[in-house]
PDB file of N, CA and C in Angstrom:
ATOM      1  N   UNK A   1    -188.845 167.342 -22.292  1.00  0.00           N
ATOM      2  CA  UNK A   1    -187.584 166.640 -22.475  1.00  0.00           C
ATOM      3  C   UNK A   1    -186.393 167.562 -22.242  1.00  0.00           C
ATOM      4  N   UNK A   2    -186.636 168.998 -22.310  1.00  0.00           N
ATOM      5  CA  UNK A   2    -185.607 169.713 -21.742  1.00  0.00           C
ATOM      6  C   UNK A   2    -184.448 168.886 -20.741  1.00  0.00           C
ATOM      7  N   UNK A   3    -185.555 169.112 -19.730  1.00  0.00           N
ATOM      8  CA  UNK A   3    -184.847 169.100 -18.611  1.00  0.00           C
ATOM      9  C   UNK A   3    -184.440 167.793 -18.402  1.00  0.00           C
ATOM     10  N   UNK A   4    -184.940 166.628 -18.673  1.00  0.00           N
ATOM     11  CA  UNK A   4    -184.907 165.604 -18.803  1.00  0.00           C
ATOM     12  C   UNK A   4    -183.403 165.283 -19.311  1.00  0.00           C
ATOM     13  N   UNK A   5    -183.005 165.727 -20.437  1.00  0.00           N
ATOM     14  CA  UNK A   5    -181.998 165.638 -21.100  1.00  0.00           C
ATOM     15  C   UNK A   5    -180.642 166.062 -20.241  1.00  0.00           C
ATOM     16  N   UNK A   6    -181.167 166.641 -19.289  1.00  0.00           N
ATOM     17  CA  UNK A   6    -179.955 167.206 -18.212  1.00  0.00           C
ATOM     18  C   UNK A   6    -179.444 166.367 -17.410  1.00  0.00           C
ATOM     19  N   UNK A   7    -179.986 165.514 -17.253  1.00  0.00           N
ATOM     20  CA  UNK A   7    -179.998 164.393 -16.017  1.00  0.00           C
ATOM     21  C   UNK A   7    -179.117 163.608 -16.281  1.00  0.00           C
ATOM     22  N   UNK A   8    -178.422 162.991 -15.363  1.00  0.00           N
ATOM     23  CA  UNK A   8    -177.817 162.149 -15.682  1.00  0.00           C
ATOM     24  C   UNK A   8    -178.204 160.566 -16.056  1.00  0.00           C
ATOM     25  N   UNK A   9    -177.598 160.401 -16.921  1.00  0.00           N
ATOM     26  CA  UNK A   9    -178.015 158.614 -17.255  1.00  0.00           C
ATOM     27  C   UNK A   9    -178.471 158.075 -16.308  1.00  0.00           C
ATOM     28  N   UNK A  10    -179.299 156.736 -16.105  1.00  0.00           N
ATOM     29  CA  UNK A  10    -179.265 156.236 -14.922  1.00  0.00           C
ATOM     30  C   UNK A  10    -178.598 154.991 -14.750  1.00  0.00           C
ATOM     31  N   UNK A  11    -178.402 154.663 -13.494  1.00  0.00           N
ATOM     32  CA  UNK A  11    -177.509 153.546 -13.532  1.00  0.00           C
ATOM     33  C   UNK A  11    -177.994 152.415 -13.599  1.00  0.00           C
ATOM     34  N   UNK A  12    -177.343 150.969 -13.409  1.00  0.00           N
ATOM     35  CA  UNK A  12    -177.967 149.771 -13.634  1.00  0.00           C
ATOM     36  C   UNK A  12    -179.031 149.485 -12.898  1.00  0.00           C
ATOM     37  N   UNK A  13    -178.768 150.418 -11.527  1.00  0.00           N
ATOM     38  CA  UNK A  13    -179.268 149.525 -10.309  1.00  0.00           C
ATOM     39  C   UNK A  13    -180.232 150.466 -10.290  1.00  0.00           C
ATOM     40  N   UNK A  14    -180.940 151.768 -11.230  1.00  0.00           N
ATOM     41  CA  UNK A  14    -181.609 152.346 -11.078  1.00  0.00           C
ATOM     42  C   UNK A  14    -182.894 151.903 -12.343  1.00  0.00           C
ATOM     43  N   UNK A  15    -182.292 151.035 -13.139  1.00  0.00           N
ATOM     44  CA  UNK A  15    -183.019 150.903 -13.970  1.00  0.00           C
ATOM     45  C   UNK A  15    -183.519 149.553 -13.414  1.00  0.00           C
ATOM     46  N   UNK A  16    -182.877 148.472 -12.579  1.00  0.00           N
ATOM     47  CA  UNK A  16    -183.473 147.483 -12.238  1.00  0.00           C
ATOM     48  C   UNK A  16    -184.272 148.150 -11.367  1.00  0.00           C
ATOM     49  N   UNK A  17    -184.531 148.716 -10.271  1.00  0.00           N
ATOM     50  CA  UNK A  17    -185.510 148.967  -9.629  1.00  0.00           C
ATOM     51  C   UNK A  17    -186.238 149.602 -10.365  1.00  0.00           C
ATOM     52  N   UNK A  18    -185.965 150.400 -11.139  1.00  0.00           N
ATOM     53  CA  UNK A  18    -187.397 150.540 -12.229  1.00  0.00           C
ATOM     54  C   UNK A  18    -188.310 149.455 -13.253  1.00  0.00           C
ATOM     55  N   UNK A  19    -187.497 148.724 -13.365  1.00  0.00           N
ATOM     56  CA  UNK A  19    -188.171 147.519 -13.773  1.00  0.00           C
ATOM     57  C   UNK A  19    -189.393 147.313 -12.892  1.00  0.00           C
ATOM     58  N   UNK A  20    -189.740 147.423 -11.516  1.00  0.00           N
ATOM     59  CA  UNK A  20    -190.369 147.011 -10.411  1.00  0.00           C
ATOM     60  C   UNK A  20    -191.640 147.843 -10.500  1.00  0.00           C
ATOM     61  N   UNK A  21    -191.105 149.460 -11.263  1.00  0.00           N
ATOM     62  CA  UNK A  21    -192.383 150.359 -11.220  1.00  0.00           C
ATOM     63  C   UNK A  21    -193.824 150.246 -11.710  1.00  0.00           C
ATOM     64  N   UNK A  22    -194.500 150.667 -11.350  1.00  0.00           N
ATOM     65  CA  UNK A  22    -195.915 150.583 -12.269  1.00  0.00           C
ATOM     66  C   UNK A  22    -195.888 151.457 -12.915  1.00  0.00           C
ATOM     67  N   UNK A  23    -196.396 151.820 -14.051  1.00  0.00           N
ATOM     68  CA  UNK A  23    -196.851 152.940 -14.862  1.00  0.00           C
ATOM     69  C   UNK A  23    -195.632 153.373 -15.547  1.00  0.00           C
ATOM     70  N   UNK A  24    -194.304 152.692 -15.835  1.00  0.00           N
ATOM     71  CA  UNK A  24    -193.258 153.176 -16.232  1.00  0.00           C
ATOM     72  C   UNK A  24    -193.519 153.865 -17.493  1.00  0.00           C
ATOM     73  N   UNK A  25    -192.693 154.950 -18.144  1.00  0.00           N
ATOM     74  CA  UNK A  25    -192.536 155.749 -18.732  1.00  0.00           C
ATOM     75  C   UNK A  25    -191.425 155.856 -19.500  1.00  0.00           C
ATOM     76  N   UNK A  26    -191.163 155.981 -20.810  1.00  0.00           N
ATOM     77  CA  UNK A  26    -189.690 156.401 -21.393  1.00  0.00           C
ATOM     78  C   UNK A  26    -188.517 157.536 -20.321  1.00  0.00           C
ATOM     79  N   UNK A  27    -189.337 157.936 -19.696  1.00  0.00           N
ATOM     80  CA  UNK A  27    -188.655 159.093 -18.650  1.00  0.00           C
ATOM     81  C   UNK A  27    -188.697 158.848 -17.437  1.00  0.00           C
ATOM     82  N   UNK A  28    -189.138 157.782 -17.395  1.00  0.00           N
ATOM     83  CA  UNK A  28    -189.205 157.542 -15.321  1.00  0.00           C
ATOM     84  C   UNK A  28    -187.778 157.798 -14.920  1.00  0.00           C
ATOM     85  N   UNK A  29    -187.725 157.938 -13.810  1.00  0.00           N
ATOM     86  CA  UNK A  29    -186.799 157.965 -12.952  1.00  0.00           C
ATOM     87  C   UNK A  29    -187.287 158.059 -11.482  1.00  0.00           C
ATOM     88  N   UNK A  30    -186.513 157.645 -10.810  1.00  0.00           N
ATOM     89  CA  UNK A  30    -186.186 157.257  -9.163  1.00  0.00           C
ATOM     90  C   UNK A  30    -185.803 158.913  -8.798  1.00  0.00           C
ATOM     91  N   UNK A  31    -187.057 159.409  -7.967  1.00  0.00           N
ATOM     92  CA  UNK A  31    -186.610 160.550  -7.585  1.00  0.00           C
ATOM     93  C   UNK A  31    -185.957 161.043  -6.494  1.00  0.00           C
ATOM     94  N   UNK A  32    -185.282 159.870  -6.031  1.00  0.00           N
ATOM     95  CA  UNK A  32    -184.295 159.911  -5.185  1.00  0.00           C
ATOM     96  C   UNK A  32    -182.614 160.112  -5.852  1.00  0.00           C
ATOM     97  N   UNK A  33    -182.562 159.636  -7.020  1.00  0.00           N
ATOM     98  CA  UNK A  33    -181.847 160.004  -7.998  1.00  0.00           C
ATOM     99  C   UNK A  33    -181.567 161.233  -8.354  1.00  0.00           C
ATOM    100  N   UNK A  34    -182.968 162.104  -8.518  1.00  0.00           N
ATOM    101  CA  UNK A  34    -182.687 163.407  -9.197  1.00  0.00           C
ATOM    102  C   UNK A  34    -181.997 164.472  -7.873  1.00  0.00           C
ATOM    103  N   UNK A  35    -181.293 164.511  -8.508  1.00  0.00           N
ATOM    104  CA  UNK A  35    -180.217 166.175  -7.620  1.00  0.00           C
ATOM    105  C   UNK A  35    -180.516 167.465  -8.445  1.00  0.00           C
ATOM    106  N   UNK A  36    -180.901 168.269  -7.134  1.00  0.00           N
ATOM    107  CA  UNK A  36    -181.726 169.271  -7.548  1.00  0.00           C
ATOM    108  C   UNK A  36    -180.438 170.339  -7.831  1.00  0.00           C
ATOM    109  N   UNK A  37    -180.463 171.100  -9.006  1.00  0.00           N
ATOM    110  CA  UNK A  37    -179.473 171.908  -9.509  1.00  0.00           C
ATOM    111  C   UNK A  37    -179.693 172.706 -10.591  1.00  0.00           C
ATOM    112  N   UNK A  38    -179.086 174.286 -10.634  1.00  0.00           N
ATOM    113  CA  UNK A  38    -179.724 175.242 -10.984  1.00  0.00           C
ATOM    114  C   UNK A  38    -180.812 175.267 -12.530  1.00  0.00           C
ATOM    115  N   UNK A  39    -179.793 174.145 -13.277  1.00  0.00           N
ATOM    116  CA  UNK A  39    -179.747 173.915 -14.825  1.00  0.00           C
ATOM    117  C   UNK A  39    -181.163 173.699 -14.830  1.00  0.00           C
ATOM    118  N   UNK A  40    -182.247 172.809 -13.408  1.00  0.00           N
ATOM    119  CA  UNK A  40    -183.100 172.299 -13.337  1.00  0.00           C
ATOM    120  C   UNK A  40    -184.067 172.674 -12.900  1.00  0.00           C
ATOM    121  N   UNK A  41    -184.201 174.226 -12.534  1.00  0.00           N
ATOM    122  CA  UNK A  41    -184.781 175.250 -12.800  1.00  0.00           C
ATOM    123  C   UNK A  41    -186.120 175.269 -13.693  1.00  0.00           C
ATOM    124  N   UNK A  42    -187.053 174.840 -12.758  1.00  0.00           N
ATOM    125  CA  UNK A  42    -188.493 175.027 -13.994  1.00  0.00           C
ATOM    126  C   UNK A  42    -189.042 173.625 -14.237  1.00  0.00           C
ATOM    127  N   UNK A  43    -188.303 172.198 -13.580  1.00  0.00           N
ATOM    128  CA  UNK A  43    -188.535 171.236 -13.879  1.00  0.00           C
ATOM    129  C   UNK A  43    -189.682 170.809 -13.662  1.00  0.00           C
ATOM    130  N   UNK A  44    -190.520 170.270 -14.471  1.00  0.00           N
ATOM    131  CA  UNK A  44    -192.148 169.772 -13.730  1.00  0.00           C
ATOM    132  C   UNK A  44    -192.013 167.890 -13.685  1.00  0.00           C
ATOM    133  N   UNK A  45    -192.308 167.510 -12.565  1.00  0.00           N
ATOM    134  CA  UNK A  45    -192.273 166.171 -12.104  1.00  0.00           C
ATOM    135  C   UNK A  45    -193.471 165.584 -12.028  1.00  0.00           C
ATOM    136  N   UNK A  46    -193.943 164.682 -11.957  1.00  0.00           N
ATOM    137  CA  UNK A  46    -195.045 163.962 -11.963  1.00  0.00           C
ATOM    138  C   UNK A  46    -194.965 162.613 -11.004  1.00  0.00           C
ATOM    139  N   UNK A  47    -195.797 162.479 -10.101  1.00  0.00           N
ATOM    140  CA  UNK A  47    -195.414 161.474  -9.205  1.00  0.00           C
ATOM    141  C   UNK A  47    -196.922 160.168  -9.525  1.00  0.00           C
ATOM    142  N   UNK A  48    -196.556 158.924  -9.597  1.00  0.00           N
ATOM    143  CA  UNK A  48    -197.133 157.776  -9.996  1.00  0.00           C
ATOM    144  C   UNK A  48    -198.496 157.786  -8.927  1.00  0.00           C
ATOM    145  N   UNK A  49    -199.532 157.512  -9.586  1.00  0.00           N
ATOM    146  CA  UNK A  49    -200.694 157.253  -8.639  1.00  0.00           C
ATOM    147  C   UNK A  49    -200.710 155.855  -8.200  1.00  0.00           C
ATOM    148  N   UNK A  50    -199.082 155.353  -8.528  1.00  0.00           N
ATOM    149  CA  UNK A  50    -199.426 153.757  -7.239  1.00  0.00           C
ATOM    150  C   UNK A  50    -197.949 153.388  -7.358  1.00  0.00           C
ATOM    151  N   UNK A  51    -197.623 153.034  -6.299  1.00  0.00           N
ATOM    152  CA  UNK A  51    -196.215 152.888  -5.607  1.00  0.00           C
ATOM    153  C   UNK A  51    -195.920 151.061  -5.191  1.00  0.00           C
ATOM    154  N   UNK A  52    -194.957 150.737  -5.616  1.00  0.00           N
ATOM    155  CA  UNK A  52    -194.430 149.472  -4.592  1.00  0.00           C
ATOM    156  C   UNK A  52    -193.685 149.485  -3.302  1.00  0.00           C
ATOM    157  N   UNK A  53    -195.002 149.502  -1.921  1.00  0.00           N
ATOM    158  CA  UNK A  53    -194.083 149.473  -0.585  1.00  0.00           C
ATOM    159  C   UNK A  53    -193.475 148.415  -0.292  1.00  0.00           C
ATOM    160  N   UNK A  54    -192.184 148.392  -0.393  1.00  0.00           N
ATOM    161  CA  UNK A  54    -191.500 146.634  -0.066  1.00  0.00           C
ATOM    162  C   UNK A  54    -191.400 146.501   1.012  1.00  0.00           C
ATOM    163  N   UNK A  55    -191.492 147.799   1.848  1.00  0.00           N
ATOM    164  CA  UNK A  55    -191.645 147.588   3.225  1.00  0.00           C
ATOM    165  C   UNK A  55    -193.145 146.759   4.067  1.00  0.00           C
ATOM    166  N   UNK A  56    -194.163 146.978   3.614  1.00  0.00           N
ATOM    167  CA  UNK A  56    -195.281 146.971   3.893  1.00  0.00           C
ATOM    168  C   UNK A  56    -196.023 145.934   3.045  1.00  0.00           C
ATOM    169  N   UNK A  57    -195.832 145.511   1.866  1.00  0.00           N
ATOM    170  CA  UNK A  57    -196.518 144.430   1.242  1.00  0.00           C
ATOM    171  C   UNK A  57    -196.004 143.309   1.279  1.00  0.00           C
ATOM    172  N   UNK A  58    -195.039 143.335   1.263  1.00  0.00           N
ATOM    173  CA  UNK A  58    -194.366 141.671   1.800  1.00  0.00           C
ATOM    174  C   UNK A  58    -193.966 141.667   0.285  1.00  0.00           C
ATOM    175  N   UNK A  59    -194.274 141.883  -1.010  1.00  0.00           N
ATOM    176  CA  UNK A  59    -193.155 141.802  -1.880  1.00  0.00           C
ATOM    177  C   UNK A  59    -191.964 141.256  -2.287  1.00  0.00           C
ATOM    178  N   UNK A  60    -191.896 140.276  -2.818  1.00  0.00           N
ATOM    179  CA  UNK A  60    -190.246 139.657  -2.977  1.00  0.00           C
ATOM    180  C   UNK A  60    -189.831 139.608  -4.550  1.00  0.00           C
ATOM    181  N   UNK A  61    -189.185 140.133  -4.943  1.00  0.00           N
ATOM    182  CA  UNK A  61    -188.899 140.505  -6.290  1.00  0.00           C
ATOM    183  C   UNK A  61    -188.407 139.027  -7.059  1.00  0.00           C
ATOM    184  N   UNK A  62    -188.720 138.570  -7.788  1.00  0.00           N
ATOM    185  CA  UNK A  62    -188.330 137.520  -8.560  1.00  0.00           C
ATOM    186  C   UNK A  62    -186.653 137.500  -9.642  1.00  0.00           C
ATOM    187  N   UNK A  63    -185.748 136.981  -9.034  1.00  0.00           N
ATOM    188  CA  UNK A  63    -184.836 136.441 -10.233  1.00  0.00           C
ATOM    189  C   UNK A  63    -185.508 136.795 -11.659  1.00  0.00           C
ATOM    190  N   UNK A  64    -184.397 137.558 -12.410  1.00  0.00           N
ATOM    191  CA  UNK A  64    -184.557 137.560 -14.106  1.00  0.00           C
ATOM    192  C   UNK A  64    -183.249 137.140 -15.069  1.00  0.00           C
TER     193      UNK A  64
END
């Protein structure tokens, strides 16, 4: 949680597409989000053993 704590909040539109994730986590985040910077130094990441391609599955996200 160190490093975690460094990060910036995430935004709305980062938490709705996390809604979408599998395997979500109190700590997920969109690692397109994270900006790599010195403070973050040492960070260990973990990447999901299953992904949503919206490109490739045909996928259409449902109204909430």
């Amino acid at each position: 949680m160190e490093h975690y704590n460094k990060l910036e909040e995430p935004s709305d539109e980062e938490n709705d597409m996390l809604d979408l994730a599998f395997g979500l986590t109190e700590t997920s985040r969109l690692g397109c989000q994270i900006i790599a910077r010195h403070e973050l130094d040492g960070i260990r990441l973990a990447i999901p053993a299953a992904t949503r391609n919206f490109a490739v599955d045909g996928y259409v996200a449902k109204p909430h």
